[in-house]
N, C-alpha and C. Protein backbone atom coordinates (compact mmCIF):
# COMPACT_ATOMS: atom_id res chain seq x y z
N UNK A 1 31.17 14.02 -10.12
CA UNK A 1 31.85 12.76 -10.36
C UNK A 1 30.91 11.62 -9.98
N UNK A 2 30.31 10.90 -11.00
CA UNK A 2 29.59 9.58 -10.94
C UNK A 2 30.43 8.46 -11.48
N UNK A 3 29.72 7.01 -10.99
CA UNK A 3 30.60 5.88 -10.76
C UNK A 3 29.76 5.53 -12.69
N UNK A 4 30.70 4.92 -12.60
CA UNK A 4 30.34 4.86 -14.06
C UNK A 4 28.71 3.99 -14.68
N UNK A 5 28.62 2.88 -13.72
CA UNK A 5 27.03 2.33 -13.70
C UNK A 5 25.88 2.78 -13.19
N UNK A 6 26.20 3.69 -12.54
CA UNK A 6 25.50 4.81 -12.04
C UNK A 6 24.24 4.85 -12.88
N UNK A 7 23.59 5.28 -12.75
CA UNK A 7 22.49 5.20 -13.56
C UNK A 7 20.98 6.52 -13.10
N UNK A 8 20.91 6.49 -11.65
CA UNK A 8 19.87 7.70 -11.16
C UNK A 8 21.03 9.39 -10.54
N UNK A 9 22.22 8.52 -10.60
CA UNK A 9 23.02 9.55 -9.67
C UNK A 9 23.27 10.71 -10.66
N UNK A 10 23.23 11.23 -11.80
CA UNK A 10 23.26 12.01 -12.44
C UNK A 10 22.14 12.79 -12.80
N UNK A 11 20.95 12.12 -12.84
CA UNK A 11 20.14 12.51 -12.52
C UNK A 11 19.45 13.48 -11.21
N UNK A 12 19.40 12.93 -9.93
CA UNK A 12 19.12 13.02 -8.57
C UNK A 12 20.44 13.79 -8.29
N UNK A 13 21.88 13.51 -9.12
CA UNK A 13 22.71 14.97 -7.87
C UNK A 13 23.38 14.16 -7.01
N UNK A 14 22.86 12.67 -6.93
CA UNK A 14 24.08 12.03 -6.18
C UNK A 14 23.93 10.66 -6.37
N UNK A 15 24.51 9.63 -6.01
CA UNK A 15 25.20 8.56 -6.29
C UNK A 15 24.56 7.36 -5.13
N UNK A 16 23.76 6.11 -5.72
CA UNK A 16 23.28 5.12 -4.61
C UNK A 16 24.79 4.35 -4.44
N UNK A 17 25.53 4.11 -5.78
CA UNK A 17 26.69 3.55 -5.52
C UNK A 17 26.31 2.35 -6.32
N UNK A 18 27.04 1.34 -6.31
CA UNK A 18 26.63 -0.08 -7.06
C UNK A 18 26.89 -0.92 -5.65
N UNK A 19 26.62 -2.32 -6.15
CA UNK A 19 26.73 -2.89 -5.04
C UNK A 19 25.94 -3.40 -3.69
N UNK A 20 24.67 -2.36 -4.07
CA UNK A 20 23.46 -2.84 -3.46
C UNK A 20 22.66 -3.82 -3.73
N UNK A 21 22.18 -4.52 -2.81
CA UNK A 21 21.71 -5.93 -2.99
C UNK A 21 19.79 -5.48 -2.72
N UNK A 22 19.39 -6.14 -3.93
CA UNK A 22 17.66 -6.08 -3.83
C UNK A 22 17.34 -6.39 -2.21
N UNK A 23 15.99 -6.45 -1.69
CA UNK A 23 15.60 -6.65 -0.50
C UNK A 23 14.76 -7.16 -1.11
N UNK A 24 14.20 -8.55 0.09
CA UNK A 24 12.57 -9.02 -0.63
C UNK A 24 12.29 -7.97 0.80
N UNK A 25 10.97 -8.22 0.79
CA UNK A 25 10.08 -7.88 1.70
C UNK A 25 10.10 -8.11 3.58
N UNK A 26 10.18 -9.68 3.24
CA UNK A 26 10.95 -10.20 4.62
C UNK A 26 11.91 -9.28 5.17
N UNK A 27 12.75 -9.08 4.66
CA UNK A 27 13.95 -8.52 5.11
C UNK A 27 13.81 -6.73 5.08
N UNK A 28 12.92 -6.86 4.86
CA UNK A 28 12.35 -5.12 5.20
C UNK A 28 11.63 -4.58 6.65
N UNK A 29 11.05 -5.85 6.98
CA UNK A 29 9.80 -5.85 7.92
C UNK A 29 10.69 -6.39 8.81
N UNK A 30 9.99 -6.01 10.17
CA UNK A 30 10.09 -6.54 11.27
C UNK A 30 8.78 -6.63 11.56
N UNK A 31 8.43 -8.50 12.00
CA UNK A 31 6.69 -8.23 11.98
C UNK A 31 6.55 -9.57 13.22
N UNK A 32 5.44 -8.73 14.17
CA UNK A 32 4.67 -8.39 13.90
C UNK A 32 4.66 -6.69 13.91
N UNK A 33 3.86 -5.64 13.07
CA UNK A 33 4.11 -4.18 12.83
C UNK A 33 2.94 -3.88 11.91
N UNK A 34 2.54 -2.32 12.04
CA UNK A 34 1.60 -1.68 11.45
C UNK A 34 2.32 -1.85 10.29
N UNK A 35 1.07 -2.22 8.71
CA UNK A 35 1.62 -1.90 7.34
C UNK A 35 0.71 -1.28 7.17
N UNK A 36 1.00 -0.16 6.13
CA UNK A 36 0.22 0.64 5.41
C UNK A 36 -0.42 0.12 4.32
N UNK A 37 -1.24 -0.17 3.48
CA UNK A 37 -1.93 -0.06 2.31
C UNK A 37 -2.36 1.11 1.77
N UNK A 38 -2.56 1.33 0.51
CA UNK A 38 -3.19 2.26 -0.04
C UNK A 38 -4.05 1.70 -1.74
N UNK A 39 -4.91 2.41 -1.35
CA UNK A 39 -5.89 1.84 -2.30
C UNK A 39 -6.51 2.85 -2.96
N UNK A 40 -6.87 3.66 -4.34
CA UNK A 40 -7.21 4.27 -5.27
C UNK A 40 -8.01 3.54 -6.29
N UNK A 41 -9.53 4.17 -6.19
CA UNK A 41 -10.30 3.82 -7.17
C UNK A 41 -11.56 4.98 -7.03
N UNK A 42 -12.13 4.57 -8.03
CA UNK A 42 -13.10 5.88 -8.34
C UNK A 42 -14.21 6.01 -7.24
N UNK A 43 -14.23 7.26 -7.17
CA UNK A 43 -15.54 7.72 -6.05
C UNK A 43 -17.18 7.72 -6.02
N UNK A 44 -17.30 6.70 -5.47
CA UNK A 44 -18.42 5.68 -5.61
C UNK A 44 -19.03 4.96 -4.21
N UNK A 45 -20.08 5.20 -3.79
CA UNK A 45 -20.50 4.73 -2.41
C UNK A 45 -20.15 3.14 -2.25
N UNK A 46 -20.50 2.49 -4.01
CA UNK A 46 -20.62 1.18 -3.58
C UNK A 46 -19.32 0.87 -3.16
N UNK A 47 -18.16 1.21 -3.98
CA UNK A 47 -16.59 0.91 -4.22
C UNK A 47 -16.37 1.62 -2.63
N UNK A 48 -16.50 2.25 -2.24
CA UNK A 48 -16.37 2.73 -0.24
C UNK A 48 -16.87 1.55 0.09
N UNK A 49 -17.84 1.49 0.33
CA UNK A 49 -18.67 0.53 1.42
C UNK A 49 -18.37 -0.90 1.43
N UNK A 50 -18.05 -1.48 -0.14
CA UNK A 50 -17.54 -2.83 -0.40
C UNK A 50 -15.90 -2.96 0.07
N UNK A 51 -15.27 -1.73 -0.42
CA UNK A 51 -13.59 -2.27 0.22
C UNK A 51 -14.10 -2.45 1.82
N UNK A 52 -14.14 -1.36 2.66
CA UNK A 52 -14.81 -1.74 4.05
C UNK A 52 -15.01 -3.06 4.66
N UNK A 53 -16.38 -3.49 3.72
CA UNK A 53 -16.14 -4.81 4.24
C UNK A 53 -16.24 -5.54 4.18
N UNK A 54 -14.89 -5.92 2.82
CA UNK A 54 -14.01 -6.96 2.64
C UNK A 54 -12.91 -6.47 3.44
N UNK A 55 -12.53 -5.61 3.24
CA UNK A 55 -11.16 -5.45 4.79
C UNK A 55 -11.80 -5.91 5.83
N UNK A 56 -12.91 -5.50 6.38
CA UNK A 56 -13.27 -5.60 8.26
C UNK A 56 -13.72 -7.12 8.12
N UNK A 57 -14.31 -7.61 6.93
CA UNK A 57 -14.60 -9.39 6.76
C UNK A 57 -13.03 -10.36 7.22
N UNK A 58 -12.23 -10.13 5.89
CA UNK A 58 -10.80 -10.22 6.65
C UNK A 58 -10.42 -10.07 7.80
N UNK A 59 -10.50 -8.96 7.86
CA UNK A 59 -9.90 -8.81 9.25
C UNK A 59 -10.76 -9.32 10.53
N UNK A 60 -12.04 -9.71 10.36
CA UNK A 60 -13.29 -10.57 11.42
C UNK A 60 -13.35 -9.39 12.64
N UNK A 61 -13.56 -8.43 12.04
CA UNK A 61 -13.74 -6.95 12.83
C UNK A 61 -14.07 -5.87 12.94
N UNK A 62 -14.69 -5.03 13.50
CA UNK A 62 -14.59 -3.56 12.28
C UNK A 62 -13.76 -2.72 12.75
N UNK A 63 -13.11 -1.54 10.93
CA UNK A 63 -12.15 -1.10 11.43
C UNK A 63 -12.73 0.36 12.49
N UNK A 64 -10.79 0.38 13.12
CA UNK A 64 -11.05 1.63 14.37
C UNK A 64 -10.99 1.98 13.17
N UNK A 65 -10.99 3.64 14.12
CA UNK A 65 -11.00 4.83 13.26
C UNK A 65 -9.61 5.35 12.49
N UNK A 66 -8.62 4.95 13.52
CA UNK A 66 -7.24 5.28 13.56
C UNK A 66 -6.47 3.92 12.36
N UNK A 67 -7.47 3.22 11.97
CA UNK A 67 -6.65 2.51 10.75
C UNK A 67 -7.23 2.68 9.49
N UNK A 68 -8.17 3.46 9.15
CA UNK A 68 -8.63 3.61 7.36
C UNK A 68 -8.93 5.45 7.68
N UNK A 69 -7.96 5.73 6.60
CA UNK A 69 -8.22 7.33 6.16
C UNK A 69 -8.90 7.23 4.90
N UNK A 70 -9.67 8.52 5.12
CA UNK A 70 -10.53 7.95 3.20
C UNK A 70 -10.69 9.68 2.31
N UNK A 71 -9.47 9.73 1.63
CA UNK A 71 -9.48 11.26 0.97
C UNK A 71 -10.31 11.01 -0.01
N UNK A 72 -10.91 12.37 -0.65
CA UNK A 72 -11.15 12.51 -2.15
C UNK A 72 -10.48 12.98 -2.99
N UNK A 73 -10.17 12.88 -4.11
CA UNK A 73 -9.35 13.48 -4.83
C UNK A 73 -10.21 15.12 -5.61
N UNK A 74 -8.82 15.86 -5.66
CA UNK A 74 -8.96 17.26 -5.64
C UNK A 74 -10.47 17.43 -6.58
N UNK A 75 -10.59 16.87 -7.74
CA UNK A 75 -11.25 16.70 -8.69
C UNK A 75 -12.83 15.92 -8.62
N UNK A 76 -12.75 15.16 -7.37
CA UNK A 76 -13.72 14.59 -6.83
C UNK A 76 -13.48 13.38 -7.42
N UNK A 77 -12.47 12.82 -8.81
CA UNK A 77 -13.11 11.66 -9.14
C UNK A 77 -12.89 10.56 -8.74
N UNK A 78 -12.40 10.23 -7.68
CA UNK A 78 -11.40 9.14 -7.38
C UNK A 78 -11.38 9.09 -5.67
N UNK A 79 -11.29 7.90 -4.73
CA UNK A 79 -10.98 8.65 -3.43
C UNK A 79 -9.95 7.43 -2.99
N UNK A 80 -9.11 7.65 -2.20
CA UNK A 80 -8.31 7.17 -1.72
C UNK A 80 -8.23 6.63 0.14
N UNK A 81 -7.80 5.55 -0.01
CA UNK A 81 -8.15 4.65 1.12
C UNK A 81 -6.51 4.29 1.83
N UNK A 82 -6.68 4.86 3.11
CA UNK A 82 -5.09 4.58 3.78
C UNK A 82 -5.57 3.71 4.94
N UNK A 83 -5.00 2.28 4.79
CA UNK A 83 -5.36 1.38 5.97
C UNK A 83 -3.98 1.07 6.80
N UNK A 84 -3.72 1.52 7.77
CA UNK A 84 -2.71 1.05 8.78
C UNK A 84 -3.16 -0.20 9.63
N UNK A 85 -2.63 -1.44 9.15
CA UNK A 85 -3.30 -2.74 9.69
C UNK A 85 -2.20 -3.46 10.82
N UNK A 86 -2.35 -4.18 11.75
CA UNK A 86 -1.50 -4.65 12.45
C UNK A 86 -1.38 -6.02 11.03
N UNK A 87 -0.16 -6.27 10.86
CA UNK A 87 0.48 -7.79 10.54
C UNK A 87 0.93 -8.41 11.18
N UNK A 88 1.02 -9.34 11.57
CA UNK A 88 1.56 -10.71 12.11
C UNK A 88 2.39 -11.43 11.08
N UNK A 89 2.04 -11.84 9.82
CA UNK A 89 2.91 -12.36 9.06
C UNK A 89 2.95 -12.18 7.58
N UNK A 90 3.97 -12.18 7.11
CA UNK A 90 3.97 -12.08 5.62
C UNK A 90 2.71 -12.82 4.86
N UNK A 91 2.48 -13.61 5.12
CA UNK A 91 1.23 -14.71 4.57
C UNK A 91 -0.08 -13.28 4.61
N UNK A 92 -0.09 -12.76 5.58
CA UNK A 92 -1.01 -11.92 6.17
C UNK A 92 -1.42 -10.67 4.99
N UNK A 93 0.26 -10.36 4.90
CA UNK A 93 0.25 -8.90 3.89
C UNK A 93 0.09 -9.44 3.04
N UNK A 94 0.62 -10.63 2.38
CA UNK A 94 0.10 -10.94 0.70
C UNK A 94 -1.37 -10.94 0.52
N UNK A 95 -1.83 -11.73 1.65
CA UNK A 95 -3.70 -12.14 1.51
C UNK A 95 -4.01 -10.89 1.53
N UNK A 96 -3.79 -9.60 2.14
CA UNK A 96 -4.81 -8.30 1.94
C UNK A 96 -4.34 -7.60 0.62
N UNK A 97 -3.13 -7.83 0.44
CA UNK A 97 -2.94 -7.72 -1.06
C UNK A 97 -3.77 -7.76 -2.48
N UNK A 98 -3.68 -9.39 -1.77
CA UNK A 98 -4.27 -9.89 -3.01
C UNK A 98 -5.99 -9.72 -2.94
N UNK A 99 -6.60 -9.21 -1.74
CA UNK A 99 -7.98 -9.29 -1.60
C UNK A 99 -8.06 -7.82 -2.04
N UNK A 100 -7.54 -6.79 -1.32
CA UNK A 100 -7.64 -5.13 -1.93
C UNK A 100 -7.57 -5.08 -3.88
N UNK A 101 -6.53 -5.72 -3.63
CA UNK A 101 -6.13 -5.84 -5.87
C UNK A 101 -7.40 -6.50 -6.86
N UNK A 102 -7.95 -7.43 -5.82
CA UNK A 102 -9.37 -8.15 -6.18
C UNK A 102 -10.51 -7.64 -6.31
N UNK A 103 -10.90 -6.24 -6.01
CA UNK A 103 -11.81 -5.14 -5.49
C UNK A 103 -11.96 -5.03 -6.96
N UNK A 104 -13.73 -4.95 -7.77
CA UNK A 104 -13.46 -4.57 -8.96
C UNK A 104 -13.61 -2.69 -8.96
N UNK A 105 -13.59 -2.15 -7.94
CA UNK A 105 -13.30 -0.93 -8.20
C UNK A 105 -11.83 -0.17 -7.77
N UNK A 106 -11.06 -1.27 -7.59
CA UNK A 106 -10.07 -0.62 -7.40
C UNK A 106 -8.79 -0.08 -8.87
N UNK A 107 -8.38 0.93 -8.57
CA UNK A 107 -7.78 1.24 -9.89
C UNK A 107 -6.05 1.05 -9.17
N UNK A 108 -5.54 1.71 -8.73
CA UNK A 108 -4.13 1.30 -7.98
C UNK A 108 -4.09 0.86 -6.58
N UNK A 109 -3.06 0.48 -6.45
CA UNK A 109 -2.70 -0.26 -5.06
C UNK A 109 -1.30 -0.38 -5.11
N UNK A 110 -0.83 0.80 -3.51
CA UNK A 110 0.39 0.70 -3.03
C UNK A 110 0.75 -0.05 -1.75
């Protein structure tokens, strides 16, 4: 039994319900708090070494160890970048946003 606007609950097996209200971002965060980034682009010394440091430039630091993970993908072609950054403010997460998305080797960004 699904609600009739339902829309994923028939799918998924169960029901979000209606009535839920979007969230911006603000209202997700409690900050100041670690955010995650993730960054995917092809596997390439320069595309490593340049995200680096434009993050640690940003950030006027270099990173620990315990905030950038750096996988390869199964295939080798691609490697993936997990930055756990302290934020202070929304202003904060948009600017690394918008500086990671600016990377010309970057292909996605979560």
């Amino acid at each position: 039994m699904t609600h009739k606007d339902d829309k994923a609950g028939p799918m998924l097996g169960w029901s979000l319900g209606t009535g839920m209200d979007k969230k911006e971002i603000k209202d997700l965060l409690e900050l100041p708090s670690i955010y995650t980034f993730k960054v995917i682009g092809e596997a390439n010394q320069a595309f490593e070494s340049e995200l680096r440091a434009q993050v640690e430039h940003k950030l006027g630091r270099p990173l620990q160890e315990q905030e950038c993970a750096v996988r390869q993908s199964g295939g080798g072609k691609y490697l993936s970048f997990t930055f756990k950054l302290n934020m202070n403010t929304l202003e904060e997460i948009y600017e690394m946003y918008a500086l990671l998305k600016a990377n010309k080797g970057t292909r996605f960004l979560l």
